[in-house]
Protein backbone atom coordinates (compact mmCIF):
# COMPACT_ATOMS: atom_id res chain seq x y z
CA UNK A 1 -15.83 -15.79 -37.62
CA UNK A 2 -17.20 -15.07 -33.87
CA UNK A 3 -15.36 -16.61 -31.13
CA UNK A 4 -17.66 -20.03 -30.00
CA UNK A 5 -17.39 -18.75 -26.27
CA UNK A 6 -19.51 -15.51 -27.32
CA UNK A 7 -22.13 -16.98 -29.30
CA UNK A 8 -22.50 -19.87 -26.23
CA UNK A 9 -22.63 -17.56 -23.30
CA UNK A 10 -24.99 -15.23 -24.97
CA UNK A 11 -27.22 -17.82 -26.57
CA UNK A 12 -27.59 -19.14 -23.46
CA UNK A 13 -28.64 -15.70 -21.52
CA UNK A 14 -30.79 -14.88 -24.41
CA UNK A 15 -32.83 -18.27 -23.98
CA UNK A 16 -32.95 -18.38 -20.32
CA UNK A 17 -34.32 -15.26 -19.96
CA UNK A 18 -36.82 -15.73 -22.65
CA UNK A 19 -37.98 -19.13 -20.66
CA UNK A 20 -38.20 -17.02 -17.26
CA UNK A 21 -40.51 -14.20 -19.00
CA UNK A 22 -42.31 -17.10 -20.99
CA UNK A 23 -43.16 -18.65 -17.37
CA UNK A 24 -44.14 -15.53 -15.87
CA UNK A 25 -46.93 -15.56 -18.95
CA UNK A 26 -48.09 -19.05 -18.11
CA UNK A 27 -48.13 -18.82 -14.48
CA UNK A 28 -50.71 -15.46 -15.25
CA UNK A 29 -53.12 -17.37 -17.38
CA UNK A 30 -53.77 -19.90 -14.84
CA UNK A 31 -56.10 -17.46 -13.76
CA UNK A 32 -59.57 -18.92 -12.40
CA UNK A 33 -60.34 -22.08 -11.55
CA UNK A 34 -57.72 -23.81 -14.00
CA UNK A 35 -54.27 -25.53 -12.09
CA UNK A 36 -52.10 -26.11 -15.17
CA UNK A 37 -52.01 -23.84 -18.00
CA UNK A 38 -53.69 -24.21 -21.05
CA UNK A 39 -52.52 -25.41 -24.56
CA UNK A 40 -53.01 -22.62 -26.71
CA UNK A 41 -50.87 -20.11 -24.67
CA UNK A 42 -48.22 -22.96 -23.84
CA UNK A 43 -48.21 -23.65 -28.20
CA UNK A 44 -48.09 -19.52 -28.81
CA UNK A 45 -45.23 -19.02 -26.74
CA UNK A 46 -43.25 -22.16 -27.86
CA UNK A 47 -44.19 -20.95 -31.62
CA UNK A 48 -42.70 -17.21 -30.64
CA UNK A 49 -39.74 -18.32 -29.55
CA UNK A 50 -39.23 -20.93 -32.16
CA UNK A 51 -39.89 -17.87 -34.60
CA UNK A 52 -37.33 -15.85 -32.96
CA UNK A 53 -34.70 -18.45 -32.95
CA UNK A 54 -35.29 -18.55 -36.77
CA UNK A 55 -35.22 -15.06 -37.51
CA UNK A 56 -32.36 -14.52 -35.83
CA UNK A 57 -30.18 -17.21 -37.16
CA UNK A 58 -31.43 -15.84 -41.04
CA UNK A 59 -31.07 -11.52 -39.87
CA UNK A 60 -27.32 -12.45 -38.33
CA UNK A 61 -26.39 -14.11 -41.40
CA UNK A 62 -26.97 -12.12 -43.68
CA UNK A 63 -25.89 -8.98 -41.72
CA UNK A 64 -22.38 -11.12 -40.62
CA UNK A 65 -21.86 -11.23 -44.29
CA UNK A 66 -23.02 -8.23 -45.15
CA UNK A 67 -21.15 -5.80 -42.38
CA UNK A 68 -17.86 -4.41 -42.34
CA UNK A 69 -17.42 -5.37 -38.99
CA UNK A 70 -19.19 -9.36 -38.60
CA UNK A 71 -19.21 -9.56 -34.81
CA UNK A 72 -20.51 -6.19 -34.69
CA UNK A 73 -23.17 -6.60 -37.17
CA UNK A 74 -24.40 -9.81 -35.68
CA UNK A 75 -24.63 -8.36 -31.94
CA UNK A 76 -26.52 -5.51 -33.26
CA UNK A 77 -28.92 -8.07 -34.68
CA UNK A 78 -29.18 -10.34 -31.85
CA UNK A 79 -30.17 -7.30 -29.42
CA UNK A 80 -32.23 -5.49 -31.89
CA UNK A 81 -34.28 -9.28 -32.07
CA UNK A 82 -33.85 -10.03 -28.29
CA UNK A 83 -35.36 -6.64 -27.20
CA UNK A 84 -37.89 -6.34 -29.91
CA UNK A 85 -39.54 -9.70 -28.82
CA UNK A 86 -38.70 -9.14 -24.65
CA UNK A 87 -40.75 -6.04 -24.32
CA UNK A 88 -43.68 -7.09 -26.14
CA UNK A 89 -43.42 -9.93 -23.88
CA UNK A 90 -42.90 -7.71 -20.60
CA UNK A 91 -45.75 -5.89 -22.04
CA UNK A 92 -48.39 -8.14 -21.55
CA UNK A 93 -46.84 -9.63 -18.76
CA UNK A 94 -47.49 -5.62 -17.05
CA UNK A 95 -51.17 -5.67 -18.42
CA UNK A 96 -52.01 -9.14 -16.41
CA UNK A 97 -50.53 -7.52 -13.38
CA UNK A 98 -52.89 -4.12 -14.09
CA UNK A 99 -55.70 -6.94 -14.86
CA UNK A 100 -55.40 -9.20 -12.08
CA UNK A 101 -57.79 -10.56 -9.51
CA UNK A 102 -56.13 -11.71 -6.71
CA UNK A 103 -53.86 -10.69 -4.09
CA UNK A 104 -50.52 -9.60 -5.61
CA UNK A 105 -47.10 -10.90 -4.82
CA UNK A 106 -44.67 -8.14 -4.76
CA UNK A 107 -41.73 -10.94 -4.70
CA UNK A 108 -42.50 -12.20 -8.12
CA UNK A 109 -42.57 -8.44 -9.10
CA UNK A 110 -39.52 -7.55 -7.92
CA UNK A 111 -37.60 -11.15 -8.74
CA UNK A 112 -38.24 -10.47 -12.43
CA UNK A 113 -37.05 -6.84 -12.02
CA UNK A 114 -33.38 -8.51 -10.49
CA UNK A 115 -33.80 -10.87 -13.32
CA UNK A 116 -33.98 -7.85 -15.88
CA UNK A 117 -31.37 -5.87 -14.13
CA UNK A 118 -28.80 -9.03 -14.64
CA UNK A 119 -29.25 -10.31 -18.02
CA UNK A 120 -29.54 -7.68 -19.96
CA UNK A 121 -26.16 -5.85 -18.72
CA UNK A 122 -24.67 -8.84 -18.82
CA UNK A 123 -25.98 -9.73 -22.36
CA UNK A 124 -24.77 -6.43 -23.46
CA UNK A 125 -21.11 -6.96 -21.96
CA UNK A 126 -20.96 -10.42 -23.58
CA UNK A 127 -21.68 -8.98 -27.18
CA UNK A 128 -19.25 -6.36 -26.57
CA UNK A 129 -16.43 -8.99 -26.74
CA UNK A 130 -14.21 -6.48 -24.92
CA UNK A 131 -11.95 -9.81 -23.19
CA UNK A 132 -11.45 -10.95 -26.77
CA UNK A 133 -9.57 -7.77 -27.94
CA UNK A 134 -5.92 -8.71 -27.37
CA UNK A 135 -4.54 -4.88 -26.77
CA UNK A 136 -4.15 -4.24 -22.86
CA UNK A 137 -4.87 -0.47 -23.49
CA UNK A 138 -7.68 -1.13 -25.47
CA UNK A 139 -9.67 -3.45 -23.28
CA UNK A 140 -9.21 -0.96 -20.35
CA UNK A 141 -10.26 1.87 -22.53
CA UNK A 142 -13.55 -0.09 -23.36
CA UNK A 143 -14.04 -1.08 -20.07
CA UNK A 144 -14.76 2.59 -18.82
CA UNK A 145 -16.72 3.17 -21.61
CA UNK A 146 -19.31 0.04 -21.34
CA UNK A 147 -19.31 1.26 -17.37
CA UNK A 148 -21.52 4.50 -18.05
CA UNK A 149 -23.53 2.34 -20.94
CA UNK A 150 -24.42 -0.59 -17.70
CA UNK A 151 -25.44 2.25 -15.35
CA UNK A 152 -27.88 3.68 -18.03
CA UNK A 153 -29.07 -0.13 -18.65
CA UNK A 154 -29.83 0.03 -15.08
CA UNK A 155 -31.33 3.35 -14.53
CA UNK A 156 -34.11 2.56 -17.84
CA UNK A 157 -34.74 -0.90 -16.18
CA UNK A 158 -35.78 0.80 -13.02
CA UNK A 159 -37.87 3.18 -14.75
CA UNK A 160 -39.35 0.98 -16.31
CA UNK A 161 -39.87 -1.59 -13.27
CA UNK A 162 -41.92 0.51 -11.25
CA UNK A 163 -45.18 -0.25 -14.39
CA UNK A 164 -45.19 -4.08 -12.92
CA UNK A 165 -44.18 -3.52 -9.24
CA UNK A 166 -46.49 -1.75 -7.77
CA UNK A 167 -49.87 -1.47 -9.25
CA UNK A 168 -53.26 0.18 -8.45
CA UNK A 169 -51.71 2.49 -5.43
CA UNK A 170 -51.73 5.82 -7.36
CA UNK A 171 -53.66 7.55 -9.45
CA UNK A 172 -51.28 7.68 -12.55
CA UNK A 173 -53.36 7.76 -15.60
CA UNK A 174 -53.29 4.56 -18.19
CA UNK A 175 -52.13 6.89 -20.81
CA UNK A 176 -48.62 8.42 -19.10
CA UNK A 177 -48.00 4.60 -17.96
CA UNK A 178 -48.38 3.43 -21.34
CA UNK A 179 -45.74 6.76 -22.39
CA UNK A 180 -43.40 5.70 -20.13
CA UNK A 181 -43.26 2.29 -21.11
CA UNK A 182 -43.03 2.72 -24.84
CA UNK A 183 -40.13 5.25 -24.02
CA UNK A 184 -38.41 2.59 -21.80
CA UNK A 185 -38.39 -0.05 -24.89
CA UNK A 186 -37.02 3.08 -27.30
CA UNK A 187 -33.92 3.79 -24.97
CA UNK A 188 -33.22 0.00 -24.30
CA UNK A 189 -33.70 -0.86 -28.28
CA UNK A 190 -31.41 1.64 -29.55
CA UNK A 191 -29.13 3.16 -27.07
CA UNK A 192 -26.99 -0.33 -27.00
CA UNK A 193 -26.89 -0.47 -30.36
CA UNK A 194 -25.64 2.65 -30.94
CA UNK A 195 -23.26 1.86 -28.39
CA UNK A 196 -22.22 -1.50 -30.18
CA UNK A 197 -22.01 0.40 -33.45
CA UNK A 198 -19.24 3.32 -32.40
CA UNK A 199 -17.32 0.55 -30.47
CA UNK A 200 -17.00 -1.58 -34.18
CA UNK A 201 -16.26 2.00 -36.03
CA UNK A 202 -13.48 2.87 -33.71
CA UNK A 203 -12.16 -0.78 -33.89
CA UNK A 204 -12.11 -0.68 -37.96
CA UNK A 205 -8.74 0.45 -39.27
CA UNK A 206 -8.89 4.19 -40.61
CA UNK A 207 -11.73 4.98 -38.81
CA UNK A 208 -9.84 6.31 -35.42
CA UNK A 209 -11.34 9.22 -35.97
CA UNK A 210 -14.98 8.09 -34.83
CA UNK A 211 -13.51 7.56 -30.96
CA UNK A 212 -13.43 11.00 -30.89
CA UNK A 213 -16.48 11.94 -32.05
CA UNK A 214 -19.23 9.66 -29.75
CA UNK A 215 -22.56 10.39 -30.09
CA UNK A 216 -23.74 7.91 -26.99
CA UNK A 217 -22.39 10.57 -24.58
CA UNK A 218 -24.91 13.07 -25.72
CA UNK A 219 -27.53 10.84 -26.31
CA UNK A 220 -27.36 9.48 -22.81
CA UNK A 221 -27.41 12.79 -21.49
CA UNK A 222 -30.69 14.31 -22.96
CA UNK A 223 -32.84 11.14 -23.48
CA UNK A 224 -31.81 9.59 -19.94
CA UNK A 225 -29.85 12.22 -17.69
CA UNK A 226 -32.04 15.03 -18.67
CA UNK A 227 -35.60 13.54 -19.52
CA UNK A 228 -36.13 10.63 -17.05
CA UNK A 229 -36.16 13.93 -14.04
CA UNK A 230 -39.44 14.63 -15.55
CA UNK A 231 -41.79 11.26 -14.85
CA UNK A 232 -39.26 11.29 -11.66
CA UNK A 233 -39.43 14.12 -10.61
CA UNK A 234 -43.65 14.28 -11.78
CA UNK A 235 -44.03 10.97 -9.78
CA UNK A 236 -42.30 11.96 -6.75
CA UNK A 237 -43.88 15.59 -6.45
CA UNK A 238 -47.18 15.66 -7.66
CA UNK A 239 -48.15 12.01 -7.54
CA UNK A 240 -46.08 10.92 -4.59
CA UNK A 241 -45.20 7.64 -6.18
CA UNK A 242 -43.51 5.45 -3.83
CA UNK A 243 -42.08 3.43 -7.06
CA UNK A 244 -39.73 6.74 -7.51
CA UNK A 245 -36.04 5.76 -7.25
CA UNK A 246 -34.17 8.79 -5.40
CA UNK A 247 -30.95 6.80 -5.69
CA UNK A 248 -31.46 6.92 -9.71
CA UNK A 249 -32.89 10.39 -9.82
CA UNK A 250 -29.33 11.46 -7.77
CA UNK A 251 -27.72 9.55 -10.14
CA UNK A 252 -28.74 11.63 -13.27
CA UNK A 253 -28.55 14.90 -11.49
CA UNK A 254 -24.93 13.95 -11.08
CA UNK A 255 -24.56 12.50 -14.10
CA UNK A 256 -25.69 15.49 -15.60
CA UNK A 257 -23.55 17.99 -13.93
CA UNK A 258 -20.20 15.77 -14.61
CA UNK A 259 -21.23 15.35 -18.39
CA UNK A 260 -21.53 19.16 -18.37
CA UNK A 261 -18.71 19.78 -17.03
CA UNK A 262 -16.47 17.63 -19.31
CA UNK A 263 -17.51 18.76 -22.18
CA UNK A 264 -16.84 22.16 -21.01
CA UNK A 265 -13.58 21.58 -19.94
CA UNK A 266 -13.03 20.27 -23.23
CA UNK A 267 -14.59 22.81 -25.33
CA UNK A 268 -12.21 24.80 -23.30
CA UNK A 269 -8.93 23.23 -24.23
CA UNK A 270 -10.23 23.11 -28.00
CA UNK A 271 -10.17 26.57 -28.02
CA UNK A 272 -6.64 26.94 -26.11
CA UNK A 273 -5.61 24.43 -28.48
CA UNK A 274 -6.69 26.07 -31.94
CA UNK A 275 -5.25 29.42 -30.24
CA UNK A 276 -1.56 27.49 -29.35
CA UNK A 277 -1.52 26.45 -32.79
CA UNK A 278 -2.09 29.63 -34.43
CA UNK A 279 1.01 30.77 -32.32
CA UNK A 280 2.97 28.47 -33.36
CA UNK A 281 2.59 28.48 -37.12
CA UNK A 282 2.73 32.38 -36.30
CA UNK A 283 6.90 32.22 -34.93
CA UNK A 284 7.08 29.06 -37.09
CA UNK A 285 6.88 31.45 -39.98
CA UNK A 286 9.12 33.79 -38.58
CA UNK A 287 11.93 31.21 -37.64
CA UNK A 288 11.61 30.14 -41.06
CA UNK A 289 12.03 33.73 -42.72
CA UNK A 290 15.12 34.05 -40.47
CA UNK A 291 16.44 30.51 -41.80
CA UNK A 292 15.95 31.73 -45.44
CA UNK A 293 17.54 35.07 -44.75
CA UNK A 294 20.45 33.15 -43.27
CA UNK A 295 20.50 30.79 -46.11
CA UNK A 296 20.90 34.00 -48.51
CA UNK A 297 23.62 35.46 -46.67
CA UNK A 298 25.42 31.85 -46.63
CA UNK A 299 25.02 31.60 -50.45
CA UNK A 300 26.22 34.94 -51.20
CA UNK A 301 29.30 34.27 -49.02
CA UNK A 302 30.44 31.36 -50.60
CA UNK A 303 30.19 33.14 -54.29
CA UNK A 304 32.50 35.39 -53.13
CA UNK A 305 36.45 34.08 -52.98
CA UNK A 306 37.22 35.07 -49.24
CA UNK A 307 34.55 35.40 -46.26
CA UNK A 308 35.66 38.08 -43.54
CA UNK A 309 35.71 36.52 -39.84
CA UNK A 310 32.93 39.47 -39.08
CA UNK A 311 30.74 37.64 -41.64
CA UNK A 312 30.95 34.89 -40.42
CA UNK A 313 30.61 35.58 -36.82
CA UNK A 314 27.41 37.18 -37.75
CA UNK A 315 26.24 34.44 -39.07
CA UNK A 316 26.42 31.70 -37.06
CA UNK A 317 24.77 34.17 -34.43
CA UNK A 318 21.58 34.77 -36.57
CA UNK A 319 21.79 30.66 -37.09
CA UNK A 320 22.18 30.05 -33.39
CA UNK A 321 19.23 32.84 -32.77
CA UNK A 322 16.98 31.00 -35.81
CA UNK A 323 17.42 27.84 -34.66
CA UNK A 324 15.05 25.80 -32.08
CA UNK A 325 16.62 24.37 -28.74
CA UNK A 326 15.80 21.31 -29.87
CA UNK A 327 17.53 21.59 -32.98
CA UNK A 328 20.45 23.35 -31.46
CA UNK A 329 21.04 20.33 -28.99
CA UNK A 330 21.30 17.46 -31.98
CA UNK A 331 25.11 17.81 -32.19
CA UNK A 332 25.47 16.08 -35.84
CA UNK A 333 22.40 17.39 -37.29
CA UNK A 334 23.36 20.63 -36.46
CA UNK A 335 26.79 20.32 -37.84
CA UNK A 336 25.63 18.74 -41.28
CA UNK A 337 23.26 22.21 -41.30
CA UNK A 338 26.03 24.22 -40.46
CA UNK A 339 27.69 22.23 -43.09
């Protein structure tokens, strides 16, 4: 049972971008002397969309009946689907730019690049359904987690950008254009899903355990912190690409060093943790070696038919040493021990 809103609000996103990309496709066969675009790429992008539609309406339902978690399960399928068919779309939509013989328009470039750069974040945020979980501290807890997940949305998009943008001003080879592409369309396939899929574990019951141990964290530190400075960092030395973000390639550097630095800091208390525990269970046996002594000496004094004041004395100082502050400042529990 999704909430209607949801399904709308992405449905809607979903198709509007696919119509944007779809005219972007038309608009570059009307190549030559032709005005309006032919029929048989208007029919095969009608019949890939209509084939979309269908799959995804049969994949989601079986998956929302099949998963643990429905709303998870069918927002994994719809940007699995979405994706799968976007960037073979955006594919051949980059090979007409490489291909094309006329003057190019670097507004229409960078207009589908903004278009990119909203939808899918936005697409993303909307299948979270992080305004439809009712706890305060959850939402806000989500929230800051879907923050760094948007900014690596962003920082694949503009890698990936710079293929259509600019073309046929550097000498980057076919081949490492064609690398970085492919590599674009793994990061944006899977990362979000992996992202949906912890954020459905952690919401299951009994399975609090998984918010603890993310695997997005590290995966968007090697595959986009750590290995997008290489094609940046190629492109801006060696090739000087002017399609090289600095902005982005500050961003992972620092993104790199706080992600490093975190999980240092908690490796860190980890180990002062697991040494503050030994500790404890260390004087928690003692304390309770001292109780059981006590206890002894308490059972042998009330065999006996008198108990000396010294005894007793005694005692309630080894009691008053074995107990905890805590324990000594609960006034009835510490009388029904006495007791």
């Amino acid at each position: 049972m999704l909430p209607s809103p949801q399904v709308c609000v992405s449905t809607l996103v979903t198709v509007s971008t696919m119509a944007v990309v779809d005219l972007y496709l038309l608009e570059q066969s009307m190549l030559g002397p032709r005005v309006r675009p032919a029929v048989w790429p208007c029919v095969a992008v009608a019949l890939g969309d209509l084939c979309f539609l269908l799959a995804l309406r049969f994949v989601s339902a079986g998956v929302v009946s099949e998963a643990r978690s429905p709303r998870r399960g069918f927002a994994n399928a719809l940007w699995f689907l979405f994706l799968s068919l976007l960037q073979l779309k955006l594919f051949f939509v980059c090979q007409n730019y490489r291909q094309e013989r006329r003057p190019p328009d670097p507004l229409a470039r960078k207009t589908l690049t903004l278009l990119l750069s909203v939808c899918l974040p936005s697409l993303f945020l909307i299948l979270t359904g992080a305004d439809y979980m009712t706890p305060l501290r959850r939402k806000q807890e989500v929230r800051s987690r879907l923050l760094w997940v948007v900014v690596d949305l962003l920082d694949v998009l503009d890698l990936q950008a710079g293929l259509w943008e600019v073309q046929g001003t550097t000498g980057v080879p076919l081949w490492v254009e064609g690398i970085v592409f492919f590599y674009c369309y793994v990061l944006l396939l899977l990362l979000p899903c992996v992202s949906l899929t912890e954020l459905g574990a952690a919401a299951l019951p009994g399975l609090q355990a998984a918010r603890k141990e993310a695997i997005y964290p590290w995966l968007s530190l090697v595959t986009i912190n750590l290995f997008t400075l290489v094609p940046r960092g190629v492109g801006m030395l060696w090739y000087r690409d002017p399609r090289v973000s600095t902005v982005f390639l500050g961003k992972n550097l620092l993104a790199l060093a706080v992600k490093l630095s975190s999980a240092w800091e908690r490796h860190r208390k980890g180990r002062g943790g697991v040494q503050g525990a030994g500790a404890a269970a260390g004087s928690g046996n003692q304390t309770r070696g001292a109780t059981s002594e006590a206890t002894t000496v308490q059972e042998q004094g009330c065999t006996s038919p008198t108990v000396p004041s010294t005894r007793y004395h005694s005692l309630s100082r080894t009691h008053a040493h074995s107990l905890d502050p805590t324990e000594t400042s609960l006034g009835p529990a510490y009388i029904s021990h006495e007791l």
